[in-house]
PDB file of N, CA and C in Angstrom:
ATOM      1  N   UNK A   1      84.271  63.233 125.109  1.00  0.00           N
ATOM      2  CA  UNK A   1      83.684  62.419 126.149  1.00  0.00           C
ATOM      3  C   UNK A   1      82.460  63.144 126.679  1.00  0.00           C
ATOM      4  N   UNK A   2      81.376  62.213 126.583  1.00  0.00           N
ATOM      5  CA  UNK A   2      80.425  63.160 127.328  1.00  0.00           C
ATOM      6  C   UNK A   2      79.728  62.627 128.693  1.00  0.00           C
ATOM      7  N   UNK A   3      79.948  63.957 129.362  1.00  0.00           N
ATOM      8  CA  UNK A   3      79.106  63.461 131.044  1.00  0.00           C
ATOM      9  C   UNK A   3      77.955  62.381 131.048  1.00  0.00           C
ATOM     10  N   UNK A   4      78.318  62.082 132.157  1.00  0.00           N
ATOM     11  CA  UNK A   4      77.417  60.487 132.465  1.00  0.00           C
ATOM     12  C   UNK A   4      75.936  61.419 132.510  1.00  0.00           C
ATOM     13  N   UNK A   5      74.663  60.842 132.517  1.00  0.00           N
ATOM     14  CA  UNK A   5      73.367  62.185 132.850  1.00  0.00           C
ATOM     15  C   UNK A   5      73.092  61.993 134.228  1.00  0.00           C
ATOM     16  N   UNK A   6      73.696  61.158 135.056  1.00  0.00           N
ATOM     17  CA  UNK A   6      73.065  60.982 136.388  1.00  0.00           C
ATOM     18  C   UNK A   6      74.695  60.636 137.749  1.00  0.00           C
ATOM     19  N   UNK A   7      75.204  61.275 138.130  1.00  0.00           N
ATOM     20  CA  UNK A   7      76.477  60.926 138.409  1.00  0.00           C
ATOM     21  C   UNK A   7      75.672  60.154 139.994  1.00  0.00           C
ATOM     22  N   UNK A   8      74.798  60.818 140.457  1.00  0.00           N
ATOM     23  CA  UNK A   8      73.739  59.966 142.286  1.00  0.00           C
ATOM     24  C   UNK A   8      73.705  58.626 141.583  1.00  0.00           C
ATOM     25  N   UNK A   9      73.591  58.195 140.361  1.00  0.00           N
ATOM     26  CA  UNK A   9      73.418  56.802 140.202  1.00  0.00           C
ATOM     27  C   UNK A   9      74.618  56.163 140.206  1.00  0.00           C
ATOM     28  N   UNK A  10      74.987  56.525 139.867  1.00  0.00           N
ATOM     29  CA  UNK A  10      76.797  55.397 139.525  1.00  0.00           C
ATOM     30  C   UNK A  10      77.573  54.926 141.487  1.00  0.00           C
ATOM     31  N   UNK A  11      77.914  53.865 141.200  1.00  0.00           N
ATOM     32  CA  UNK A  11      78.454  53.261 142.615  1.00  0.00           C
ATOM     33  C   UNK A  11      80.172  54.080 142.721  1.00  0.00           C
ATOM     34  N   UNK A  12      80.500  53.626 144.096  1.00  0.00           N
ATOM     35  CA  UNK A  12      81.841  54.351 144.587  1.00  0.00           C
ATOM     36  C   UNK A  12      82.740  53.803 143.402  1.00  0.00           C
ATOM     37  N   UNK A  13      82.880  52.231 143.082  1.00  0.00           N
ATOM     38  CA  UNK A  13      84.034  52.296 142.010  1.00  0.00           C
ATOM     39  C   UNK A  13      83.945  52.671 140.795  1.00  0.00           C
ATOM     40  N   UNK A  14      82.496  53.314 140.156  1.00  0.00           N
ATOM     41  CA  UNK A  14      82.794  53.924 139.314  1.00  0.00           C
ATOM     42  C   UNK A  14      83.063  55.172 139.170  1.00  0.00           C
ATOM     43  N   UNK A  15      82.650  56.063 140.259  1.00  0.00           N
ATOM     44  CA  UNK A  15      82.947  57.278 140.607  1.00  0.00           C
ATOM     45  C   UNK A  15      84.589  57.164 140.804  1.00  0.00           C
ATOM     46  N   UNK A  16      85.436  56.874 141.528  1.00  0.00           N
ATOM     47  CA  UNK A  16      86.487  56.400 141.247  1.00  0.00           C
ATOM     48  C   UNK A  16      87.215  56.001 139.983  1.00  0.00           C
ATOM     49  N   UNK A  17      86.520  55.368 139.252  1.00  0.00           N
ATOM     50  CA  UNK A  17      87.494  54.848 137.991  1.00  0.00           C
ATOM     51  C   UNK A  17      87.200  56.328 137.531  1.00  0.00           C
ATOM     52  N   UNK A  18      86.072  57.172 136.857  1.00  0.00           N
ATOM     53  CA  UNK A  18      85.635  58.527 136.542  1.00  0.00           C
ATOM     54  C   UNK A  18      87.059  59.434 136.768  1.00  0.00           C
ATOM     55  N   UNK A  19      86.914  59.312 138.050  1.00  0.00           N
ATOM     56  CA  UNK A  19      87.986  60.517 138.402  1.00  0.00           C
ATOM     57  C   UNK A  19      89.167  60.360 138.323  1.00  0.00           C
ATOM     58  N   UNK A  20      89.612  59.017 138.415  1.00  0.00           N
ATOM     59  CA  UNK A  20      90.811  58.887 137.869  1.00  0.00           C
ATOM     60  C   UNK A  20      91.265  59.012 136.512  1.00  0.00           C
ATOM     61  N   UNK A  21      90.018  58.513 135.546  1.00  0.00           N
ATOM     62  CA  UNK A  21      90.134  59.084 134.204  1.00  0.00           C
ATOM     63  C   UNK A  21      90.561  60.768 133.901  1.00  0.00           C
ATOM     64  N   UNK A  22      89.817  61.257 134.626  1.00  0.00           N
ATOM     65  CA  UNK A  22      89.516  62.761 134.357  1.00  0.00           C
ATOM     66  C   UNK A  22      90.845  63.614 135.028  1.00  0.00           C
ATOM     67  N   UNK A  23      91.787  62.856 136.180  1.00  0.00           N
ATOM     68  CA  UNK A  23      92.752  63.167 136.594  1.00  0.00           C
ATOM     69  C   UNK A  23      93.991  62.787 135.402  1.00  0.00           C
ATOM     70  N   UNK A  24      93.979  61.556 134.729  1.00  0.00           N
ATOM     71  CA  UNK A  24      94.722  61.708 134.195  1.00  0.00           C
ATOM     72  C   UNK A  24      94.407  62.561 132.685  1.00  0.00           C
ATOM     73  N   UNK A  25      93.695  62.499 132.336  1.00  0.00           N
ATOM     74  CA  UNK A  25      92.835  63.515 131.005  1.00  0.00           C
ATOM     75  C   UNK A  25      93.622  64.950 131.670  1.00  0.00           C
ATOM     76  N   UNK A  26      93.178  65.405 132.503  1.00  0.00           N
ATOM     77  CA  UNK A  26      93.840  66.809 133.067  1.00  0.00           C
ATOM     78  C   UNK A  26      94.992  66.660 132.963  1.00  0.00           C
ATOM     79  N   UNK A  27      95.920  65.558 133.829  1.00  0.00           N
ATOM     80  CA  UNK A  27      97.511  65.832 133.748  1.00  0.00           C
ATOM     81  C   UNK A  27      98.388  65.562 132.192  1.00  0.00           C
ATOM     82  N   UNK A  28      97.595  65.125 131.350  1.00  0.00           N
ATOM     83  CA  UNK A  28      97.984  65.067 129.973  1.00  0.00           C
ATOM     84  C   UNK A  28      97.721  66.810 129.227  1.00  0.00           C
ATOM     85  N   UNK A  29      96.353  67.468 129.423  1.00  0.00           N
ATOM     86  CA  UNK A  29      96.564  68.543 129.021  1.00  0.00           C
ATOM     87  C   UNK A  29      96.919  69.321 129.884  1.00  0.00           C
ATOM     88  N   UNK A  30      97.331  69.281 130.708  1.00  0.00           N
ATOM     89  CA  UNK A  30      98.845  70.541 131.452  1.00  0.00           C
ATOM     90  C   UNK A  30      99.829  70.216 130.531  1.00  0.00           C
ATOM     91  N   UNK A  31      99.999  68.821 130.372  1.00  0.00           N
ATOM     92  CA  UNK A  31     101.909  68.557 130.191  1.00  0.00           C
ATOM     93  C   UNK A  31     101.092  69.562 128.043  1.00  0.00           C
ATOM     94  N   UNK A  32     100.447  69.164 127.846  1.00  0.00           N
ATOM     95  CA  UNK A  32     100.074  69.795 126.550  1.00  0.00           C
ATOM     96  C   UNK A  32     100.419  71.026 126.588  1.00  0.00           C
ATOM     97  N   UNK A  33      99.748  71.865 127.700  1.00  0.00           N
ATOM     98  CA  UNK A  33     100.019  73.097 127.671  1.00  0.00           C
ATOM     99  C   UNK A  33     101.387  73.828 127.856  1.00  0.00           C
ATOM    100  N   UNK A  34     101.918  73.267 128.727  1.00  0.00           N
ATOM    101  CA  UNK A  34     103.487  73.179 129.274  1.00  0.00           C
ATOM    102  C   UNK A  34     103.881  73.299 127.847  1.00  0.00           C
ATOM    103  N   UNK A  35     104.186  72.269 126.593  1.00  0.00           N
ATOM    104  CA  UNK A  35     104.757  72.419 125.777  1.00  0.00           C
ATOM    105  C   UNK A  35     104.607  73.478 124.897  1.00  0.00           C
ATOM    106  N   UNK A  36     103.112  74.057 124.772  1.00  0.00           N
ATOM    107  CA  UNK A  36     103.118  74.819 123.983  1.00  0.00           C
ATOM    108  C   UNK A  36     103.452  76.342 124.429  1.00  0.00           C
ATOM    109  N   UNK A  37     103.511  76.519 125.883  1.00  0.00           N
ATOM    110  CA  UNK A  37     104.088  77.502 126.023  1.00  0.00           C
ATOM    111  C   UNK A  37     105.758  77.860 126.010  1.00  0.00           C
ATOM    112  N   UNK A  38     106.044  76.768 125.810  1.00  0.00           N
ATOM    113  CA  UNK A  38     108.042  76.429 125.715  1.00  0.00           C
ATOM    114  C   UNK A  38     107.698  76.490 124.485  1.00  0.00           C
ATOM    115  N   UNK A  39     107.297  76.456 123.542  1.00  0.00           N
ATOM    116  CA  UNK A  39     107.305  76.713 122.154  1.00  0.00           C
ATOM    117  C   UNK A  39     107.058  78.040 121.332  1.00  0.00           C
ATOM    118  N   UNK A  40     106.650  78.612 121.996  1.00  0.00           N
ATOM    119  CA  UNK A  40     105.925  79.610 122.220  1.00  0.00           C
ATOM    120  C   UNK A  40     107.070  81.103 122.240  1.00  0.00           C
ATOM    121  N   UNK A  41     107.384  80.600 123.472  1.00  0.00           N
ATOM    122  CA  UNK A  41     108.626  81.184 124.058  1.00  0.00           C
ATOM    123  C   UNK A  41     110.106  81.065 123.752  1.00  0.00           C
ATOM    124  N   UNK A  42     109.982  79.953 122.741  1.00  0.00           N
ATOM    125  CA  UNK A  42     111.368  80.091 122.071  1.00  0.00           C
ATOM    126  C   UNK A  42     111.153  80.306 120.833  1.00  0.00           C
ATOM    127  N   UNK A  43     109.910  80.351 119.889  1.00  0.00           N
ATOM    128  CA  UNK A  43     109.742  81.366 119.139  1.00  0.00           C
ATOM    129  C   UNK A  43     109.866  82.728 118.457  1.00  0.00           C
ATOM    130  N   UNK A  44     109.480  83.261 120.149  1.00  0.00           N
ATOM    131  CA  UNK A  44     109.563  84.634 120.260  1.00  0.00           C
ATOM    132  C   UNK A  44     110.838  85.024 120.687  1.00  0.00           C
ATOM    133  N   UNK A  45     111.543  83.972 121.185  1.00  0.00           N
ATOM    134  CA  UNK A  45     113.098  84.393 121.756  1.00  0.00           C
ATOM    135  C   UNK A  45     113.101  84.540 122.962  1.00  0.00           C
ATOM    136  N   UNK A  46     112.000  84.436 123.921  1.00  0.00           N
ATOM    137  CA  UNK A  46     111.659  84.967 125.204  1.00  0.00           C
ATOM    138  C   UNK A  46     112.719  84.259 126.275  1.00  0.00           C
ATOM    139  N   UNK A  47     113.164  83.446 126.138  1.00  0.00           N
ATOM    140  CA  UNK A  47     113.715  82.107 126.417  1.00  0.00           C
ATOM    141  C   UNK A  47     115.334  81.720 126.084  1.00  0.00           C
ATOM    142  N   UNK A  48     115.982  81.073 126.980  1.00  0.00           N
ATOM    143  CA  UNK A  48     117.347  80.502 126.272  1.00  0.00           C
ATOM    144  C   UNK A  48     116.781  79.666 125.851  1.00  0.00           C
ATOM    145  N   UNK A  49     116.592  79.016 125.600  1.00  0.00           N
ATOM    146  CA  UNK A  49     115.461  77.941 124.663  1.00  0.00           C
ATOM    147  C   UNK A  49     116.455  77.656 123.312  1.00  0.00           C
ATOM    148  N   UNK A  50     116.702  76.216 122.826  1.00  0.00           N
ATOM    149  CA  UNK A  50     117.294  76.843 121.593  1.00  0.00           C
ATOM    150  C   UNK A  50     116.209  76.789 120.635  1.00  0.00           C
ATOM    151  N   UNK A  51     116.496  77.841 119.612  1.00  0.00           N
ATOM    152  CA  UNK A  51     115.715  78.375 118.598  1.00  0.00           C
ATOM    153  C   UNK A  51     115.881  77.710 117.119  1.00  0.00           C
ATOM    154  N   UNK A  52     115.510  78.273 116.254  1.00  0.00           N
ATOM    155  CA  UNK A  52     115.827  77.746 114.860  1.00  0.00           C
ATOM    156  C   UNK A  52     117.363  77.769 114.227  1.00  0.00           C
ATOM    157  N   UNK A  53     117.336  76.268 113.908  1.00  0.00           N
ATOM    158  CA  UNK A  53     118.509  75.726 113.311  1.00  0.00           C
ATOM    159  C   UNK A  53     119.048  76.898 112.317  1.00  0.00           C
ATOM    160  N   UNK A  54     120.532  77.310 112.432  1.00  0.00           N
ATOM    161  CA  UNK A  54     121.066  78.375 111.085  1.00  0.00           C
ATOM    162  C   UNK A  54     121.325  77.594 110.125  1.00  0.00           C
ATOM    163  N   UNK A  55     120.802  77.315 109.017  1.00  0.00           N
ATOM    164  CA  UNK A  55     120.981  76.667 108.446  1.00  0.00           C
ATOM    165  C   UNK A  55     122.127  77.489 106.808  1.00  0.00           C
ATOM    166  N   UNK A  56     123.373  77.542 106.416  1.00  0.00           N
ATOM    167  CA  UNK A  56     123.839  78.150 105.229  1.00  0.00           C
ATOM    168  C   UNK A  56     123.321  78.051 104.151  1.00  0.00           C
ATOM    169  N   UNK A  57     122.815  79.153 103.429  1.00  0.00           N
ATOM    170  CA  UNK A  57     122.732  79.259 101.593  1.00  0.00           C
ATOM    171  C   UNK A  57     123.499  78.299 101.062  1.00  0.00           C
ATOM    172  N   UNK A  58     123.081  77.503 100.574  1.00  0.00           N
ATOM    173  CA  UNK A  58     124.068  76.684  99.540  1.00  0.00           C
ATOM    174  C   UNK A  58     124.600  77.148  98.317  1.00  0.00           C
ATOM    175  N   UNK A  59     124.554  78.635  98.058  1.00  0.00           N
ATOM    176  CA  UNK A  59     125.155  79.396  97.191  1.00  0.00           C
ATOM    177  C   UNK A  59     124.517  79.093  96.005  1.00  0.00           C
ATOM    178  N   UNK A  60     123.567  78.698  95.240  1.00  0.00           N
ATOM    179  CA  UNK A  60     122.673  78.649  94.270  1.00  0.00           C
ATOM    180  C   UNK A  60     122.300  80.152  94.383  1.00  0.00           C
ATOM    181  N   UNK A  61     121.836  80.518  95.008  1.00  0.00           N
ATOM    182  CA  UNK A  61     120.894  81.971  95.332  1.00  0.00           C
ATOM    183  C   UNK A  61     121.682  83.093  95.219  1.00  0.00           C
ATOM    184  N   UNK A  62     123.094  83.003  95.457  1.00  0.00           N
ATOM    185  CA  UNK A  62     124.181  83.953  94.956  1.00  0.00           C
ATOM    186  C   UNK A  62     124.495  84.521  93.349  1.00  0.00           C
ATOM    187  N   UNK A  63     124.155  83.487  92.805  1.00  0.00           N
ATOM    188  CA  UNK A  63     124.460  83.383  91.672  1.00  0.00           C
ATOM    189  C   UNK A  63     123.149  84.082  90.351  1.00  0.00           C
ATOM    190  N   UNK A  64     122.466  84.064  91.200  1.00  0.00           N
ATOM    191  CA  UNK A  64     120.830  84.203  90.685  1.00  0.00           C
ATOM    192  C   UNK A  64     120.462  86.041  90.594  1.00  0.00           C
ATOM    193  N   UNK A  65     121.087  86.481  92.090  1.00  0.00           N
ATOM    194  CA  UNK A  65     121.009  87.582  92.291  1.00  0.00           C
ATOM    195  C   UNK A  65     121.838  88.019  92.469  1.00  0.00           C
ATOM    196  N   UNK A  66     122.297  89.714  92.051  1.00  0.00           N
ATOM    197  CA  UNK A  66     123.188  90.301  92.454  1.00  0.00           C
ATOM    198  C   UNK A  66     123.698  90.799  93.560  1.00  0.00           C
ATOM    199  N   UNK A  67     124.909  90.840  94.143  1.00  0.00           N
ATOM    200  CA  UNK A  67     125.054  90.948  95.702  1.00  0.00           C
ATOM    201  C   UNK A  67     125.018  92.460  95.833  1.00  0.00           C
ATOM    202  N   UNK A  68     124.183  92.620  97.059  1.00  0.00           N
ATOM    203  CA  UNK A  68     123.909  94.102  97.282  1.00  0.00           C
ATOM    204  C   UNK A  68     124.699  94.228  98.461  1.00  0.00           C
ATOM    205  N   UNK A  69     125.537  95.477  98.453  1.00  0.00           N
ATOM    206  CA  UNK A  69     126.367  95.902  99.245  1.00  0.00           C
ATOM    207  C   UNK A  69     125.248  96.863 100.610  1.00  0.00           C
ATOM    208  N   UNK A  70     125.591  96.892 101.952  1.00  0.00           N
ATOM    209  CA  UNK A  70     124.787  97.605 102.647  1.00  0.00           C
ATOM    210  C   UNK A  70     125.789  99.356 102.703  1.00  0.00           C
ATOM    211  N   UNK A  71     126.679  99.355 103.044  1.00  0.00           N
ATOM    212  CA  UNK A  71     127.339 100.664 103.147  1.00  0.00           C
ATOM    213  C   UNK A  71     128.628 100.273 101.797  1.00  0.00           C
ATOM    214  N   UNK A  72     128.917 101.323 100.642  1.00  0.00           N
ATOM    215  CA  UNK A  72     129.629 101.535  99.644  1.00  0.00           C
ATOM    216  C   UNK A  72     130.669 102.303 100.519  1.00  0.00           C
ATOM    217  N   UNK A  73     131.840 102.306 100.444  1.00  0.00           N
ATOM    218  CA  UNK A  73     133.000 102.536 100.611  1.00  0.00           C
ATOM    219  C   UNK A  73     133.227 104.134  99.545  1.00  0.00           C
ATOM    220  N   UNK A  74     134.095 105.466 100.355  1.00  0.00           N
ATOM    221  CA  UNK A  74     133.740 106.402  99.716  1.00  0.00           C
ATOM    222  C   UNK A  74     134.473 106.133  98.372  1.00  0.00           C
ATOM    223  N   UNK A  75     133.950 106.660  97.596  1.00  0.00           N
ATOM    224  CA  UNK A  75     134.088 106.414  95.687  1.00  0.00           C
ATOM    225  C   UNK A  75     134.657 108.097  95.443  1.00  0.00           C
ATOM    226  N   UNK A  76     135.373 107.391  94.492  1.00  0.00           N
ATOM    227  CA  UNK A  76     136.980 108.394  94.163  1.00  0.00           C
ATOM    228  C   UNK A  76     136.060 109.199  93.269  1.00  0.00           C
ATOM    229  N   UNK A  77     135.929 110.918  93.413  1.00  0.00           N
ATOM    230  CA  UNK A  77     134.978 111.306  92.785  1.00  0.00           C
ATOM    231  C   UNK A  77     136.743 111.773  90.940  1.00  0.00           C
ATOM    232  N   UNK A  78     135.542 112.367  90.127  1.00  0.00           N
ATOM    233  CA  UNK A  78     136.961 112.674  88.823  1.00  0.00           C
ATOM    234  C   UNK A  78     137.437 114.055  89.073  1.00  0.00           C
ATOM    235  N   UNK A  79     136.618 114.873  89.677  1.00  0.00           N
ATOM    236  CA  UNK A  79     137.456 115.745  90.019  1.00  0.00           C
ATOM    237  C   UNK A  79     136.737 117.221  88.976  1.00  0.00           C
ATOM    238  N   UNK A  80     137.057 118.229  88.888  1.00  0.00           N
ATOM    239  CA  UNK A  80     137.413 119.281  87.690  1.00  0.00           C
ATOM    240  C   UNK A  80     137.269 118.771  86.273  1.00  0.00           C
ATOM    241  N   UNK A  81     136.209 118.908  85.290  1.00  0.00           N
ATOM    242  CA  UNK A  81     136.132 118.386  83.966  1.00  0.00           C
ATOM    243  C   UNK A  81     137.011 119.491  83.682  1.00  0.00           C
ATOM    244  N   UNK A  82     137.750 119.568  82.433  1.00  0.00           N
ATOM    245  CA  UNK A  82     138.353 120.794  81.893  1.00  0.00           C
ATOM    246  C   UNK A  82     137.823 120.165  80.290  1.00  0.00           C
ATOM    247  N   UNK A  83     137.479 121.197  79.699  1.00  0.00           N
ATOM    248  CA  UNK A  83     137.299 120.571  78.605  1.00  0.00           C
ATOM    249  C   UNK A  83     138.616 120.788  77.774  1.00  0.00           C
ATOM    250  N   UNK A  84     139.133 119.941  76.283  1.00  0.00           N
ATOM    251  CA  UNK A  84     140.210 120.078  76.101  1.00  0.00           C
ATOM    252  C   UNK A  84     140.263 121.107  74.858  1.00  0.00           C
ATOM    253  N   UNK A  85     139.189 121.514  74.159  1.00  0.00           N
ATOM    254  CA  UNK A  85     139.348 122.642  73.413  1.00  0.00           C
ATOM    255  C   UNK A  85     138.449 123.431  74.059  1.00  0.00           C
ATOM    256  N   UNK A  86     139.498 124.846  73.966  1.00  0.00           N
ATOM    257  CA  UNK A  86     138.992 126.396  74.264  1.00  0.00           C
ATOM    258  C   UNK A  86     137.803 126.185  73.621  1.00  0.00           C
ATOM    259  N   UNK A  87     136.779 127.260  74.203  1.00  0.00           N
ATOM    260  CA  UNK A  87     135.188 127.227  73.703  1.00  0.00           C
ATOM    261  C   UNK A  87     135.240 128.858  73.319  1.00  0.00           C
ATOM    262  N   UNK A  88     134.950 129.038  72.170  1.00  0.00           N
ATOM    263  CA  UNK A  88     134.959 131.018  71.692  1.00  0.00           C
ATOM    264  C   UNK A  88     133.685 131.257  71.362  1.00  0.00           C
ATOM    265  N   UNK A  89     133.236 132.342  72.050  1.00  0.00           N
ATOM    266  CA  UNK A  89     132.013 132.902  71.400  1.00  0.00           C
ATOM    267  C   UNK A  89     132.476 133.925  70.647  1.00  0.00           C
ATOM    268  N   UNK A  90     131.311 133.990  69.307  1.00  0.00           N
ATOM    269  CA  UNK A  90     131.478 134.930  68.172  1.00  0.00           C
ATOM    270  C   UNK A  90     130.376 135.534  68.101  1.00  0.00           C
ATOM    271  N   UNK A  91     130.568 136.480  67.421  1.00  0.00           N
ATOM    272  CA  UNK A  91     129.077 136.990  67.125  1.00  0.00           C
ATOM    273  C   UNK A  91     128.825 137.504  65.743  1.00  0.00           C
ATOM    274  N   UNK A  92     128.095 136.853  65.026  1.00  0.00           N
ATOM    275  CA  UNK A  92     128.685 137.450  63.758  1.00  0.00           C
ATOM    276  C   UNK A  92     126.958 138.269  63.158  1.00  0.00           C
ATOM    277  N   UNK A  93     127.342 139.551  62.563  1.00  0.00           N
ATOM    278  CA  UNK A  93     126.229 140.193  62.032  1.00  0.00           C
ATOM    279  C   UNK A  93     126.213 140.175  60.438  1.00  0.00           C
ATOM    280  N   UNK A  94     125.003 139.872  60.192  1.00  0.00           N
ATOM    281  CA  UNK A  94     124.577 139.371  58.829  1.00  0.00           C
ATOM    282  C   UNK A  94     123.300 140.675  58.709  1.00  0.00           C
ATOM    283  N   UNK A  95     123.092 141.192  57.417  1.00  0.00           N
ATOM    284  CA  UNK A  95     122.199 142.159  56.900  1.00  0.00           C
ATOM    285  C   UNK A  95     121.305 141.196  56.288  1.00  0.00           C
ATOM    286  N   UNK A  96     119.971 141.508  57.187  1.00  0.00           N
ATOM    287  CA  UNK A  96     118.808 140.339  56.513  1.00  0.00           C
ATOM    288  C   UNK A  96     118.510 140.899  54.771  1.00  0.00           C
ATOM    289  N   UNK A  97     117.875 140.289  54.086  1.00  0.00           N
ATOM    290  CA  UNK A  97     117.955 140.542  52.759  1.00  0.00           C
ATOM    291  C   UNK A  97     116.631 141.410  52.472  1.00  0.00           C
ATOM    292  N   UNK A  98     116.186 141.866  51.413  1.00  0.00           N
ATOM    293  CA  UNK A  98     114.999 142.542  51.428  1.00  0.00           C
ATOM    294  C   UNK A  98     114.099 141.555  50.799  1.00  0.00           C
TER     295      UNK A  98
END
């Protein structure tokens, strides 16, 4: 909307109809603003506000990827290898040849 160029010219009822325009133009962008700051604010969580719908995995996505555990449960270690045959060192001397 653009300003009239001469507002001394215009009579009382149009100055009137003007401002009533411009009053309600204003009380439409408050209520604008109003919303976007409630939006805003339940975004961020700032707010009891309710927030985004939880919506469940429909379990497609389970299946796709492997489930990763966050903390493993302690794991049974084996313990002592023993091996099952004795291990012998020898040493055996050989006369290199000429």
């Amino acid at each position: 909307m653009s300003p009239p160029t001469d507002l001394s010219g215009l009579s009382r009822a149009e100055l009137g109809a003007l401002v009533l325009k411009l009053l309600a133009e204003m009380g439409e962008l408050k209520r604008l603003v109003a919303g976007q700051r409630d939006e805003i604010a339940r975004l961020k969580g700032l707010k009891g506000l309710k927030g985004r719908p939880v919506i469940k995995p429909s379990g497609m996505e389970d299946q796709t990827e492997p489930k990763r555990h966050g903390k493993r449960g302690k794991q049974r270690s084996r313990g002592k290898v023993v091996p099952r045959v004795a291990i012998e060192d020898k040493v055996i001397l050989v006369t290199v040849p000429e």
